[in-house]
C-alpha atoms as a PDB file:
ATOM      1  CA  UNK A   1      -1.843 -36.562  33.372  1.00  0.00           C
ATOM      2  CA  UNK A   2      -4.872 -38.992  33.407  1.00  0.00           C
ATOM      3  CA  UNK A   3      -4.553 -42.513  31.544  1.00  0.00           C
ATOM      4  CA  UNK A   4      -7.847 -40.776  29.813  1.00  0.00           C
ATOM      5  CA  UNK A   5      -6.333 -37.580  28.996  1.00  0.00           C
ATOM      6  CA  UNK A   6      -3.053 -38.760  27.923  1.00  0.00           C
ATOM      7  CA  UNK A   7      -5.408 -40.860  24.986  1.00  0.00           C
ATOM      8  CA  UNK A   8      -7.629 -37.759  24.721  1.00  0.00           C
ATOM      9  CA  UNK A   9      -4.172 -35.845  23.787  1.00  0.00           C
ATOM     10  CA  UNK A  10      -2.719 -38.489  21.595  1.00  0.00           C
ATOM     11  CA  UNK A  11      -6.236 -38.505  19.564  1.00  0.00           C
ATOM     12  CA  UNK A  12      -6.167 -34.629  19.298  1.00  0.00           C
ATOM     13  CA  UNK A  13      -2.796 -34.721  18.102  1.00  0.00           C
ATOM     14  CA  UNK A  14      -3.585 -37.268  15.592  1.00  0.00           C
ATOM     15  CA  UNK A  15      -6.367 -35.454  14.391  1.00  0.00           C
ATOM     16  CA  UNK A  16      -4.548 -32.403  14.272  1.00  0.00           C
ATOM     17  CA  UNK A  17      -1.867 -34.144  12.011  1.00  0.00           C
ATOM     18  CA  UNK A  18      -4.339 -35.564   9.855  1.00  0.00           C
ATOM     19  CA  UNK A  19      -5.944 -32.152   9.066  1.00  0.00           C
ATOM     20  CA  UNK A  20      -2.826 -30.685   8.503  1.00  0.00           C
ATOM     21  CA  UNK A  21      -1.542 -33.092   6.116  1.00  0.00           C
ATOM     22  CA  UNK A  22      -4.809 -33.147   4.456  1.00  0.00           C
ATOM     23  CA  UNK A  23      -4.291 -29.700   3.644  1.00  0.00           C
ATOM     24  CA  UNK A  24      -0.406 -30.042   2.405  1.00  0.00           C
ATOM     25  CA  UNK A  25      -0.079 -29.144  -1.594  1.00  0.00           C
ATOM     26  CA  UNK A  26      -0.063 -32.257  -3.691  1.00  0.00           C
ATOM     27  CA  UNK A  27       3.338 -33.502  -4.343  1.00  0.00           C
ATOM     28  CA  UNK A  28       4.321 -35.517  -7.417  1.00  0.00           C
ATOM     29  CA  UNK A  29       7.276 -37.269  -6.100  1.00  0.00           C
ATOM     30  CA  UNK A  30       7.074 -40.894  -5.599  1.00  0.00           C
ATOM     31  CA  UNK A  31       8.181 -40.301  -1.919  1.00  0.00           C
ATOM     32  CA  UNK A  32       8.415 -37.031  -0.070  1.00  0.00           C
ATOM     33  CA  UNK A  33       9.159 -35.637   3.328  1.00  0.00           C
ATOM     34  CA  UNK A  34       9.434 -32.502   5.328  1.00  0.00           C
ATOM     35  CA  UNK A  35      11.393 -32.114   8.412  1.00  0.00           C
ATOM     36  CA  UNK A  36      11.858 -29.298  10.989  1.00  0.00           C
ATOM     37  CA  UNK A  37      15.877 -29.176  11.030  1.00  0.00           C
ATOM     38  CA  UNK A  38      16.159 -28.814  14.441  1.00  0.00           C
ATOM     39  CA  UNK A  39      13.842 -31.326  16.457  1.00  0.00           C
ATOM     40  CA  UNK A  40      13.501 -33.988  13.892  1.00  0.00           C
ATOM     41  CA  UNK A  41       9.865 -33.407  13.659  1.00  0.00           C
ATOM     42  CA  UNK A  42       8.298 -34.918  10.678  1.00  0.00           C
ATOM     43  CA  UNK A  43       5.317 -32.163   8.730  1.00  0.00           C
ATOM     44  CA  UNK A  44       4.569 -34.142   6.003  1.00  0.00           C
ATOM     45  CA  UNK A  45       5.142 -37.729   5.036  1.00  0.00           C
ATOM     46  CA  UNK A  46       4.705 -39.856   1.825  1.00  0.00           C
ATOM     47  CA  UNK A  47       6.352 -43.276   1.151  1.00  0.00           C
ATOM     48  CA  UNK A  48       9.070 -41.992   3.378  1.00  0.00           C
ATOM     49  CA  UNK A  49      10.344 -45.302   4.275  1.00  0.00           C
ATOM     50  CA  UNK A  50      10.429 -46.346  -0.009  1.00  0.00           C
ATOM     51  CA  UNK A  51      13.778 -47.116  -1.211  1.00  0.00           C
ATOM     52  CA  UNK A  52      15.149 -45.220  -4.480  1.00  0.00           C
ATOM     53  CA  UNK A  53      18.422 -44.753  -6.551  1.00  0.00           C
ATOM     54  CA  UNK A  54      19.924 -41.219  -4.476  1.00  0.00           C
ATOM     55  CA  UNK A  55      21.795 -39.996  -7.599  1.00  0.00           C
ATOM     56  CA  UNK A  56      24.120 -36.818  -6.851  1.00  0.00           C
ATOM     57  CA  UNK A  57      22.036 -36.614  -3.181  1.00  0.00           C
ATOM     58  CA  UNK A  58      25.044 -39.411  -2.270  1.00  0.00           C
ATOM     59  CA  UNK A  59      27.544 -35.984  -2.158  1.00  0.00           C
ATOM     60  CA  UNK A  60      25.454 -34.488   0.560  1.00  0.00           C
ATOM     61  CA  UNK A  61      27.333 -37.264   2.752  1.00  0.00           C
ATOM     62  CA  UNK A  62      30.752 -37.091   0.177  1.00  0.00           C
ATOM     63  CA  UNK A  63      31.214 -33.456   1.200  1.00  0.00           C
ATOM     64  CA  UNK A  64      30.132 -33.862   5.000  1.00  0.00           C
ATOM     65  CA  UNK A  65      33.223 -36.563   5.299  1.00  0.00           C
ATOM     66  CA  UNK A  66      35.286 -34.014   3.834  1.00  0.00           C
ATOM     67  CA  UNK A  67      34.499 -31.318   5.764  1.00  0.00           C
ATOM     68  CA  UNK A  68      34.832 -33.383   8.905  1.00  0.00           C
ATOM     69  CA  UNK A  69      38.042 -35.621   7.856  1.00  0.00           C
ATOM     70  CA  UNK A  70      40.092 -34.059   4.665  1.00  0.00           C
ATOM     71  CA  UNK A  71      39.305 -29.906   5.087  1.00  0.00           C
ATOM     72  CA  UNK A  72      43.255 -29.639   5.273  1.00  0.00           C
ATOM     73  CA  UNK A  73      44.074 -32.190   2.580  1.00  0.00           C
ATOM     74  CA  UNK A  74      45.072 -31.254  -0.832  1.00  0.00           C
ATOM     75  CA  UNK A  75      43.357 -33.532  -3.425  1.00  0.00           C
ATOM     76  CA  UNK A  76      45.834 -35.180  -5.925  1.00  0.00           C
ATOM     77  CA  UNK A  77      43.331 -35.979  -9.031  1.00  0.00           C
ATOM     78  CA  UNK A  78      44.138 -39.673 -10.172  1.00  0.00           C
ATOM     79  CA  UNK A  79      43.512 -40.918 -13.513  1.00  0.00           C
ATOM     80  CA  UNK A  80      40.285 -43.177 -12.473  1.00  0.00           C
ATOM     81  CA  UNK A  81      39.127 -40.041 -10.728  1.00  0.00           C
ATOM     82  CA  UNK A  82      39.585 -38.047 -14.177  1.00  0.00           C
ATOM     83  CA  UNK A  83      37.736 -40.540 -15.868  1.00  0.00           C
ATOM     84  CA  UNK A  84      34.702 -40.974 -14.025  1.00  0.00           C
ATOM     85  CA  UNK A  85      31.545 -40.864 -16.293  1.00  0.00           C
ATOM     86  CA  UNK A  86      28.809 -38.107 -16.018  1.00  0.00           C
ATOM     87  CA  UNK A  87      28.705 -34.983 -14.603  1.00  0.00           C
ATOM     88  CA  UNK A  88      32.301 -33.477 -14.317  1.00  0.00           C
ATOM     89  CA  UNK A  89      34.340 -30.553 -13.853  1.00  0.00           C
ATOM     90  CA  UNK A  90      36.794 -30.992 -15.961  1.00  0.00           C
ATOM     91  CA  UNK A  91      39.776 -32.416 -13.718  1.00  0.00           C
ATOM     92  CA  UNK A  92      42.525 -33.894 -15.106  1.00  0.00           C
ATOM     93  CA  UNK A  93      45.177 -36.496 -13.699  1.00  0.00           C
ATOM     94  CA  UNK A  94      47.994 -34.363 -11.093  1.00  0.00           C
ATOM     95  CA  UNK A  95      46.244 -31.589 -10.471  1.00  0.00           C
ATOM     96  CA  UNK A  96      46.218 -31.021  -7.331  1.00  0.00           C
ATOM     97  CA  UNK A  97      43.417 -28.631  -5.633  1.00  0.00           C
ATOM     98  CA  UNK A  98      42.625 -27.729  -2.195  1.00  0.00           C
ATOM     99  CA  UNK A  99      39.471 -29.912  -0.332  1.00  0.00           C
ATOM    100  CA  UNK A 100      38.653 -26.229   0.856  1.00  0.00           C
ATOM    101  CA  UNK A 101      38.163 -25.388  -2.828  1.00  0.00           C
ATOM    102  CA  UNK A 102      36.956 -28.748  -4.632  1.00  0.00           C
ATOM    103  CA  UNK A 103      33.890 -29.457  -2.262  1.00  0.00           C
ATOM    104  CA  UNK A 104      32.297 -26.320  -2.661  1.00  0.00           C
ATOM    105  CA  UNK A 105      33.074 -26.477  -6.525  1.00  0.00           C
ATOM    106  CA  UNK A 106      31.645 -29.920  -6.628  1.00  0.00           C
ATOM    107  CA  UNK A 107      28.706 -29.416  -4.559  1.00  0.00           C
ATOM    108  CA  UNK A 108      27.571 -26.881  -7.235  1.00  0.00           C
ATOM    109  CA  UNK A 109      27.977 -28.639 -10.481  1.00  0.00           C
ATOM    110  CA  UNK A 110      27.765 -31.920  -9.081  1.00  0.00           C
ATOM    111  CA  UNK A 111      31.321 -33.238 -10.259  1.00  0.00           C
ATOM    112  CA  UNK A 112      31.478 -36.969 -10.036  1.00  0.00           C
ATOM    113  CA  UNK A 113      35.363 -36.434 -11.189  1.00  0.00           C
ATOM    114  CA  UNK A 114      35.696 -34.299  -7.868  1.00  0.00           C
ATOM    115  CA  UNK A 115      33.816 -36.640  -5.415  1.00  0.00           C
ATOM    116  CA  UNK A 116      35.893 -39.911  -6.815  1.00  0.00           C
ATOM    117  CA  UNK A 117      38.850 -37.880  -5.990  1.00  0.00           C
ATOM    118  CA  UNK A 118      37.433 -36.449  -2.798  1.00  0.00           C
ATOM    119  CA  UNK A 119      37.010 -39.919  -1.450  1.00  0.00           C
ATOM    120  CA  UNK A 120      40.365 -41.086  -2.329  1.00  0.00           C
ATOM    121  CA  UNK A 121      41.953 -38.789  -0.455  1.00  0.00           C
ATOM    122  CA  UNK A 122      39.934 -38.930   2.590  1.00  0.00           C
ATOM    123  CA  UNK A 123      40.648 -42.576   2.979  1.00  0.00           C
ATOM    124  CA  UNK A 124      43.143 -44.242   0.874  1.00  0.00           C
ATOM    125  CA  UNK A 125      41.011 -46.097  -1.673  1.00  0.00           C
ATOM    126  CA  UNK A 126      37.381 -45.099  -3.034  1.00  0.00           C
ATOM    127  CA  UNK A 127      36.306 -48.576  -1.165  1.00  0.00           C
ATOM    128  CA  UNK A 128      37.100 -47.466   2.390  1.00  0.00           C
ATOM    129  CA  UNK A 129      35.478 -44.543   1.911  1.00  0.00           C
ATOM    130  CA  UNK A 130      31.957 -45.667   1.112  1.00  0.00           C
ATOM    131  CA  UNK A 131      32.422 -47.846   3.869  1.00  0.00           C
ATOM    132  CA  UNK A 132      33.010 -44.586   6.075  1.00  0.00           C
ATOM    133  CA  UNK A 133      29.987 -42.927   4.472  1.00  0.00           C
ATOM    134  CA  UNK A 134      27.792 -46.116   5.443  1.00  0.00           C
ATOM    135  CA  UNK A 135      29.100 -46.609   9.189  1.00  0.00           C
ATOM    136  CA  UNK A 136      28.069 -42.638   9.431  1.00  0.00           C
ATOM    137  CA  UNK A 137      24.608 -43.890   7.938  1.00  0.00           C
ATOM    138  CA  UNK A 138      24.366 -46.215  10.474  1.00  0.00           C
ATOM    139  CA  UNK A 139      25.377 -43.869  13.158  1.00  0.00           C
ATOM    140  CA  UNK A 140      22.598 -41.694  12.810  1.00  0.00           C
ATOM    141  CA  UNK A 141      19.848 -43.854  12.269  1.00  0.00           C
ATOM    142  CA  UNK A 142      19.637 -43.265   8.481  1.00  0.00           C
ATOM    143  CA  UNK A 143      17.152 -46.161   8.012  1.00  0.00           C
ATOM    144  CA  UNK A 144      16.929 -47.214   4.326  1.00  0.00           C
ATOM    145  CA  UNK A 145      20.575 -45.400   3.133  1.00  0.00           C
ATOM    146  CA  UNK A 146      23.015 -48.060   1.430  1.00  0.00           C
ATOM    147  CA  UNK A 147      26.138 -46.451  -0.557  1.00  0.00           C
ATOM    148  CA  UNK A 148      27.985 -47.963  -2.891  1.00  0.00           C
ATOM    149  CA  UNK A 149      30.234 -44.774  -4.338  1.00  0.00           C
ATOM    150  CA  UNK A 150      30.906 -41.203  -3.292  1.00  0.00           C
ATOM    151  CA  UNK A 151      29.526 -39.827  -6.908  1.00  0.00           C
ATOM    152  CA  UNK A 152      25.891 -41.001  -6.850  1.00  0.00           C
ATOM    153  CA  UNK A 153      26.766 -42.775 -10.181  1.00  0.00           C
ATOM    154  CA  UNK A 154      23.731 -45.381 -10.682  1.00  0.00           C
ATOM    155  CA  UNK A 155      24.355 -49.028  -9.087  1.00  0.00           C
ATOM    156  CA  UNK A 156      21.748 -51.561  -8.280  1.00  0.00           C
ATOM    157  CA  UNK A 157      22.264 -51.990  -4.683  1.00  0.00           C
ATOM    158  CA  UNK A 158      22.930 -48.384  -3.783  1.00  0.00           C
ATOM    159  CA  UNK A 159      19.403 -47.303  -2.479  1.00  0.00           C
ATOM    160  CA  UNK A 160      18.471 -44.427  -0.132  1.00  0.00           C
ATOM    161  CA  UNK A 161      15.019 -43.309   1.335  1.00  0.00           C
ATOM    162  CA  UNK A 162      13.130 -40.115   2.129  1.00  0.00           C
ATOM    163  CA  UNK A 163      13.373 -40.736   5.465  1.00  0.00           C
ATOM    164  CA  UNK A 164      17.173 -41.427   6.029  1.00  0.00           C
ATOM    165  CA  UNK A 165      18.327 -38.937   3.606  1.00  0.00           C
ATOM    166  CA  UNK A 166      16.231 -36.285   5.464  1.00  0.00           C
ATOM    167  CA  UNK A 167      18.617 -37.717   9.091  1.00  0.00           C
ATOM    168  CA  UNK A 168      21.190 -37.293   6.517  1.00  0.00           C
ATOM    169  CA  UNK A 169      20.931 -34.124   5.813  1.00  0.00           C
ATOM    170  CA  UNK A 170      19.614 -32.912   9.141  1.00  0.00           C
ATOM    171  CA  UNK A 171      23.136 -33.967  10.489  1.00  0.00           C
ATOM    172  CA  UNK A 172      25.035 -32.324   7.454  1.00  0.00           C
ATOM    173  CA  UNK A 173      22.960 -29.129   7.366  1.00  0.00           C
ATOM    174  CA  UNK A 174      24.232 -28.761  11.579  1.00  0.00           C
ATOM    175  CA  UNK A 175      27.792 -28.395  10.357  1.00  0.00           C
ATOM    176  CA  UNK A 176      28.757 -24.777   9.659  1.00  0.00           C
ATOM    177  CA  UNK A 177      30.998 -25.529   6.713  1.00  0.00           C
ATOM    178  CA  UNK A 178      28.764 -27.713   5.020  1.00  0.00           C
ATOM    179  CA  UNK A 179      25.645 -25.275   5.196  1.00  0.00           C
ATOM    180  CA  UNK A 180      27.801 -22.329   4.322  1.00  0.00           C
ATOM    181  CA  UNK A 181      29.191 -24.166   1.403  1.00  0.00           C
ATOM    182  CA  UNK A 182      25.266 -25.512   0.279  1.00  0.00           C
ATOM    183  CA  UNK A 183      24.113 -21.941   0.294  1.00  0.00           C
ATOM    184  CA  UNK A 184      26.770 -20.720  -1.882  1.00  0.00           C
ATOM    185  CA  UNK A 185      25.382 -19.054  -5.499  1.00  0.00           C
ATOM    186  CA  UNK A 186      28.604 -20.176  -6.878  1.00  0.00           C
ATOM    187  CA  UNK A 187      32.350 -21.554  -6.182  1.00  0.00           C
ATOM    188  CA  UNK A 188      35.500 -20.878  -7.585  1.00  0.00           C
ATOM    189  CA  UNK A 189      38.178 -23.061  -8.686  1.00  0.00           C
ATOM    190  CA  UNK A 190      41.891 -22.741  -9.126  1.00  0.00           C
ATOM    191  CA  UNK A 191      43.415 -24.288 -11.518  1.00  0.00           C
ATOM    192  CA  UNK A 192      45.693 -22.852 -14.386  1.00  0.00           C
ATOM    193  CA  UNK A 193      42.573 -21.324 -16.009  1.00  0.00           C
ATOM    194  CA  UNK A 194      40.196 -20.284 -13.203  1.00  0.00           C
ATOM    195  CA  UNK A 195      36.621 -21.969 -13.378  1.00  0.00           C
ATOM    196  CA  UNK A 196      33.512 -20.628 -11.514  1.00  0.00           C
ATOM    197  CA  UNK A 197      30.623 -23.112 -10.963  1.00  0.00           C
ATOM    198  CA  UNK A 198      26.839 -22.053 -10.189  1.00  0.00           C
ATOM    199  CA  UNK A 199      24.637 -23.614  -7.758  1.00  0.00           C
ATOM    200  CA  UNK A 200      22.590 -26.005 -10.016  1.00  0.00           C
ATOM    201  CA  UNK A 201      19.889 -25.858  -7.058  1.00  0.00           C
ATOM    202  CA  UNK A 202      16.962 -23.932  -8.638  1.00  0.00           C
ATOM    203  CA  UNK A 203      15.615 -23.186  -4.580  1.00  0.00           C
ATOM    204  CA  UNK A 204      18.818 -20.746  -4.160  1.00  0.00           C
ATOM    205  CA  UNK A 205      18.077 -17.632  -4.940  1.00  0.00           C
ATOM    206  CA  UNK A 206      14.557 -17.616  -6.134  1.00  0.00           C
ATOM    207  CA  UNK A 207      12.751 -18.966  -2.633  1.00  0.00           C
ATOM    208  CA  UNK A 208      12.776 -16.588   0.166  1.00  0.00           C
ATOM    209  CA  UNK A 209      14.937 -18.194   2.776  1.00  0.00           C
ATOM    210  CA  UNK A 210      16.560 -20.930   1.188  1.00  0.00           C
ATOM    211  CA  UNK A 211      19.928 -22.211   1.886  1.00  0.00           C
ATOM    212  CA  UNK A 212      20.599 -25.077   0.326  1.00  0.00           C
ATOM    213  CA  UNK A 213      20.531 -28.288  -0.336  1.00  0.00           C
ATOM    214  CA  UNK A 214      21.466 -30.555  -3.304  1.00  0.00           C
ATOM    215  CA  UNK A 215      19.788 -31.996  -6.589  1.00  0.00           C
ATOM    216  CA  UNK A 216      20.282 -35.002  -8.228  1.00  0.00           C
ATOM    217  CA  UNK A 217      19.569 -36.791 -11.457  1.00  0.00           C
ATOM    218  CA  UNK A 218      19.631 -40.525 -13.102  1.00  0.00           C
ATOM    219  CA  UNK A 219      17.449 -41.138 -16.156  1.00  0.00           C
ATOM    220  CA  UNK A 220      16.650 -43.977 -12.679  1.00  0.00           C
ATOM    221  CA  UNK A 221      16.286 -42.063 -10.288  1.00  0.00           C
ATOM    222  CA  UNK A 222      14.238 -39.446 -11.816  1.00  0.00           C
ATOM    223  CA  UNK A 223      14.444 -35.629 -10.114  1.00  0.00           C
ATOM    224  CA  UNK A 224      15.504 -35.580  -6.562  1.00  0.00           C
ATOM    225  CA  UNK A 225      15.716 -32.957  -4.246  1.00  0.00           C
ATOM    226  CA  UNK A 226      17.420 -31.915  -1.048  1.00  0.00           C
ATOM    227  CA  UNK A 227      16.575 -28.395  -0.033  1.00  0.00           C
ATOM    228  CA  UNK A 228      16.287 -26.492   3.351  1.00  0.00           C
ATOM    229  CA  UNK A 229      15.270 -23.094   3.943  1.00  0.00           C
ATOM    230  CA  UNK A 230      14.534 -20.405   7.068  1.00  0.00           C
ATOM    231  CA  UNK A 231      11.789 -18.187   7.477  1.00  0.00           C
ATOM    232  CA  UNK A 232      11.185 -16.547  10.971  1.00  0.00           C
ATOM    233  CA  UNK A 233      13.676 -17.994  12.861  1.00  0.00           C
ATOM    234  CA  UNK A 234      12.586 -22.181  11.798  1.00  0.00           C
ATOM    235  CA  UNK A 235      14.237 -23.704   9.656  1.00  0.00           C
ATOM    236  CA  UNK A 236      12.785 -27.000   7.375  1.00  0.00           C
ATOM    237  CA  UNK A 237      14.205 -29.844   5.276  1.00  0.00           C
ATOM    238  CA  UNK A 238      12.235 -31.115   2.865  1.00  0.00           C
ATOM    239  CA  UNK A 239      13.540 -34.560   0.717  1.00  0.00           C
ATOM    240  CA  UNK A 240      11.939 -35.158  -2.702  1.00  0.00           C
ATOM    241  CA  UNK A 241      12.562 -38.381  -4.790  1.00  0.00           C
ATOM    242  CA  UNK A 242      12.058 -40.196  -7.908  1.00  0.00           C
ATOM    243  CA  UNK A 243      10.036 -37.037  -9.387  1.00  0.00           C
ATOM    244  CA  UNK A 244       9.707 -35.210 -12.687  1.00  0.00           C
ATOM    245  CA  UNK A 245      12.308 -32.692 -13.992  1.00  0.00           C
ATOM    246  CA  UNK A 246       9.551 -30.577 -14.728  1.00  0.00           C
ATOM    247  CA  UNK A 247       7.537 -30.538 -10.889  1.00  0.00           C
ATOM    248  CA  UNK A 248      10.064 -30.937  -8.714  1.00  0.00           C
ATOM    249  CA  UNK A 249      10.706 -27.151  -7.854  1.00  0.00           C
ATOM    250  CA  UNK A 250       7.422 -26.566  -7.856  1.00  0.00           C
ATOM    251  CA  UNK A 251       6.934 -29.301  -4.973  1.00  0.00           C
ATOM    252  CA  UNK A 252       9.693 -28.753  -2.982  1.00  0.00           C
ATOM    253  CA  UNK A 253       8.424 -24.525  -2.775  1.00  0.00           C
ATOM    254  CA  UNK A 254       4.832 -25.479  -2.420  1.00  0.00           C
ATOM    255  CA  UNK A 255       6.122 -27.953   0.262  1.00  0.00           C
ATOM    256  CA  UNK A 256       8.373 -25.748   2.005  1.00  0.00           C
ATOM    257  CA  UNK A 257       5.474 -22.750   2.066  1.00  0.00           C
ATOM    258  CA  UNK A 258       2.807 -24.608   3.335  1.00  0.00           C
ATOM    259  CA  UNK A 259       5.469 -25.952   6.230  1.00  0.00           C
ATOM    260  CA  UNK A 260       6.122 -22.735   7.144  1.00  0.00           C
ATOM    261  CA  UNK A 261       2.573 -21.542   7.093  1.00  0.00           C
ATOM    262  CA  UNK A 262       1.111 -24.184   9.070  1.00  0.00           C
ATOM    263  CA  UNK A 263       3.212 -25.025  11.287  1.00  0.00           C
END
């Protein structure tokens, strides 16, 4: 190809994207992006590279560390673990529950008592952990992503972005544990009275096609949304933060729709 034509291509393209993204539904999120899981290939962008508080999105990378490190482990719940503040699921100190059955469980109701634990086990204090979850983070090219705990709970300095949880996620959603886990309407756990948990994620279930991801929530970080779904053989990622409880759902299915419509 030409010097001339290569430009003339690049300027189509462009042009192409532009008009595309002109027609994308409006999104209310302070930073949004949509992703085609398997080239990378960004649909939609807005403030992508903007740094926010991740909330509960921090277990997408809690649970992929599991998977990958502790699947065999058996998670002895510590007292710190038990007394983690926020979302829980009701551990207490000695119990001791399966990884196989405490990610999925936490994944779905978002236990910070279950992720402390999680990353206890994995590596031998809660420290060396989110060191772990921030090499990974570096690995892929998650620009923007800084942890500071497994749970999500708020701290200044712990700051993700549109753009590096979407490599986040596009990494987690390639493991077959992981996306079979994200997709799940519920989880069971054993204990000595047997809990269920349901998928908090409002896109399972009522969206044609979707499989996951995660939500999150900090009166600071506002709504925020990880969510992937198929249609046709494709499927997208799309990454919503810092936006209101009441349009997030909304954005990420009017997001998703016009991704697979368009493109």
């Amino acid at each position: 190809m030409s010097l001339v034509s290569l430009i003339r291509a690049i300027a189509v393209s462009a042009s192409l994207t532009a008009h595309y993204h002109s027609m994308a539904p409006p999104v209310h999120a302070s930073s949004a992006i949509l992703i085609q899981a398997h080239s990378g290939h960004i649909l939609y962008a807005k403030n992508i590279r903007q740094e926010w508080e991740p909330a509960s999105l921090t277990k997408i990378m809690t649970a992929w560390l599991a998977i990958r490190l502790g699947w065999r482990q058996i998670v002895v719940v510590s007292k710190p673990a038990e007394n983690q503040p926020g979302a829980s699921l009701g551990l207490k100190a000695g119990q001791r529950i399966p990884m196989s059955s405490l990610v999925p469980a936490m994944m779905m109701a978002s236990g910070n008592d279950a992720a402390y634990a999680i990353g206890q086990t994995v590596t031998p204090q809660e420290t060396l952990f989110v060191s772990l979850m921030n090499r990974i983070a570096l690995k892929w090219h998650a620009l923007g992503v800084h942890f500071v705990n497994a749970t999500g709970l708020y701290e200044p300095s712990q700051r993700v972005t549109a753009l590096g949880m979407a490599v986040i996620c596009r990494h987690a959603m390639a493991n077959p544990t992981f996306r079979q886990i994200v997709d799940l309407p519920y989880a069971v756990l054993p204990q000595s009275t047997t809990k269920v948990f349901f998928n908090q994620n409002p896109l399972i279930g009522t969206y044609s096609g979707a499989i996951g991801i995660k939500i999150g929530y900090t009166p600071v970080s506002g709504e925020n949304l990880a969510g992937a779904a198929v249609r046709h053989g494709q499927c997208l990622i799309v990454i919503l933060l810092h936006d209101n409880p009441a349009d997030a759902w909304t954005d990420s299915e009017a997001l998703l729709s016009w991704g697979f419509e368009y493109h």
